[in-house]
C-alpha atoms as a PDB file:
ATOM      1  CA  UNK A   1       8.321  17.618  -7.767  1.00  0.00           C
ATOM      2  CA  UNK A   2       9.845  14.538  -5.811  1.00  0.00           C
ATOM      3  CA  UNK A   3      13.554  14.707  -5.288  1.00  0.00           C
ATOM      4  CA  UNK A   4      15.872  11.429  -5.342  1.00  0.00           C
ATOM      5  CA  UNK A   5      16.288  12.374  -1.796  1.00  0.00           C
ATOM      6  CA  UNK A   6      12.568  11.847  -0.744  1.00  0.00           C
ATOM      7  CA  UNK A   7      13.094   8.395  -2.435  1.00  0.00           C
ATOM      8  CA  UNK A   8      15.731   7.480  -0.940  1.00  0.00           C
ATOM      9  CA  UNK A   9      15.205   8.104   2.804  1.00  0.00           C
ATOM     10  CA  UNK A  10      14.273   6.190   5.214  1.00  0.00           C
ATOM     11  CA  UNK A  11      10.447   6.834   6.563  1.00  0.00           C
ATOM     12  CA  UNK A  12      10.293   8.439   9.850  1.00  0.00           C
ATOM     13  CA  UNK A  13       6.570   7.254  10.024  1.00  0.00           C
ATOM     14  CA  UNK A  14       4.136   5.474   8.804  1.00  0.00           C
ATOM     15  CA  UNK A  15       2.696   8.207   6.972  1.00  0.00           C
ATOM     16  CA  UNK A  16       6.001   9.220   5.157  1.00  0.00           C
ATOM     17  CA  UNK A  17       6.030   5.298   4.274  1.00  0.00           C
ATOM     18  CA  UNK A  18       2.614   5.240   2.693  1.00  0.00           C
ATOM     19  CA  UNK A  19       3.473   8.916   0.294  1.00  0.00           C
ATOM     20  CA  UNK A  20       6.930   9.859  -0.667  1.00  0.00           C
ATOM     21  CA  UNK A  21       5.130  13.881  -1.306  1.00  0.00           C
ATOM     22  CA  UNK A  22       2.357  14.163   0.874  1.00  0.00           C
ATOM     23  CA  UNK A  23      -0.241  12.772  -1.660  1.00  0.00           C
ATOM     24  CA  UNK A  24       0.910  10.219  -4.528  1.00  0.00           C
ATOM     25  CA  UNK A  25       1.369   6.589  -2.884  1.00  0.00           C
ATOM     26  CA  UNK A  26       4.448   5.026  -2.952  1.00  0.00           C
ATOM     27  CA  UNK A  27       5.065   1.822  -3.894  1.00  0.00           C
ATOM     28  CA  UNK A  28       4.487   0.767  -0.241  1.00  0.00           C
ATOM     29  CA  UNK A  29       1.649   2.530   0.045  1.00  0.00           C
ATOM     30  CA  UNK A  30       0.005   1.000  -3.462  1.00  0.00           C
ATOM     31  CA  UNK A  31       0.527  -2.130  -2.286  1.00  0.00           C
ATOM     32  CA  UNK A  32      -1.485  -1.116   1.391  1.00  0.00           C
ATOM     33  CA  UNK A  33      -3.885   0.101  -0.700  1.00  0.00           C
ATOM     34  CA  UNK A  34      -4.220  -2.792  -3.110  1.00  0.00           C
ATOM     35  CA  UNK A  35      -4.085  -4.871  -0.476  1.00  0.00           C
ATOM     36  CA  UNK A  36      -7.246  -3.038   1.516  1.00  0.00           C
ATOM     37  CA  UNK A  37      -9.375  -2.996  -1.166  1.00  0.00           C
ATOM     38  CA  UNK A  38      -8.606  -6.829  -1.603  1.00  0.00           C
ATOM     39  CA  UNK A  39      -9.587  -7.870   1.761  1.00  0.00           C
ATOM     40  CA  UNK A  40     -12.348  -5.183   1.834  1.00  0.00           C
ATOM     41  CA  UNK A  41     -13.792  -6.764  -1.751  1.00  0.00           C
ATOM     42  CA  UNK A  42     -13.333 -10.179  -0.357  1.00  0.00           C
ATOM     43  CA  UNK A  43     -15.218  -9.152   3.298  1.00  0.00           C
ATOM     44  CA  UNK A  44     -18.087  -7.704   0.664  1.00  0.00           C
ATOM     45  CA  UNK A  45     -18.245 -11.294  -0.934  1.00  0.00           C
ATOM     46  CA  UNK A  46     -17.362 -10.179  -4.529  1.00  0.00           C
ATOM     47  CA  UNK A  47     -14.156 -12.559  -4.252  1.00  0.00           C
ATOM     48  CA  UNK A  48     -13.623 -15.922  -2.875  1.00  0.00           C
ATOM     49  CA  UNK A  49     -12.516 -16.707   0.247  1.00  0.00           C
ATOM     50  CA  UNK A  50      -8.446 -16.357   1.114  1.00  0.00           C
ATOM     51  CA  UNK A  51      -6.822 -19.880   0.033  1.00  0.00           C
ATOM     52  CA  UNK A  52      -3.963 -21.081   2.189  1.00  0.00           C
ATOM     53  CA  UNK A  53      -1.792 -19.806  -1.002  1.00  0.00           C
ATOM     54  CA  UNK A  54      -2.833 -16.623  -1.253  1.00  0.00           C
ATOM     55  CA  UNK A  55       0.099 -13.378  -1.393  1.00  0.00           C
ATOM     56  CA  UNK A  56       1.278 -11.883   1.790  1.00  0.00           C
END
């Protein structure tokens, strides 16, 4: 179980930035995620190409 501590900590690494326990993302790491598959989907051709107003 995650501890308010874990939550609350600053990441020594990149690693501890992407999972708060080792396996379950955090909400860093969802968002690296989401935004992987994204580009990976759009490389793939199943989306559009990036507009100039797409999310950062």
């Amino acid at each position: 179980m995650c501890s308010a501590a874990q939550h609350t900590r600053v990441a020594a690494s990149e690693d501890e930035w992407l999972s708060n326990d080792g396996f379950h993302p955090s909400p860093e790491g969802s968002q690296k995620l989401a935004d992987l598959t994204h580009e990976a989907m759009r490389r793939a051709g199943w989306l559009p190409p990036a507009t100039s107003q797409a999310r950062h």
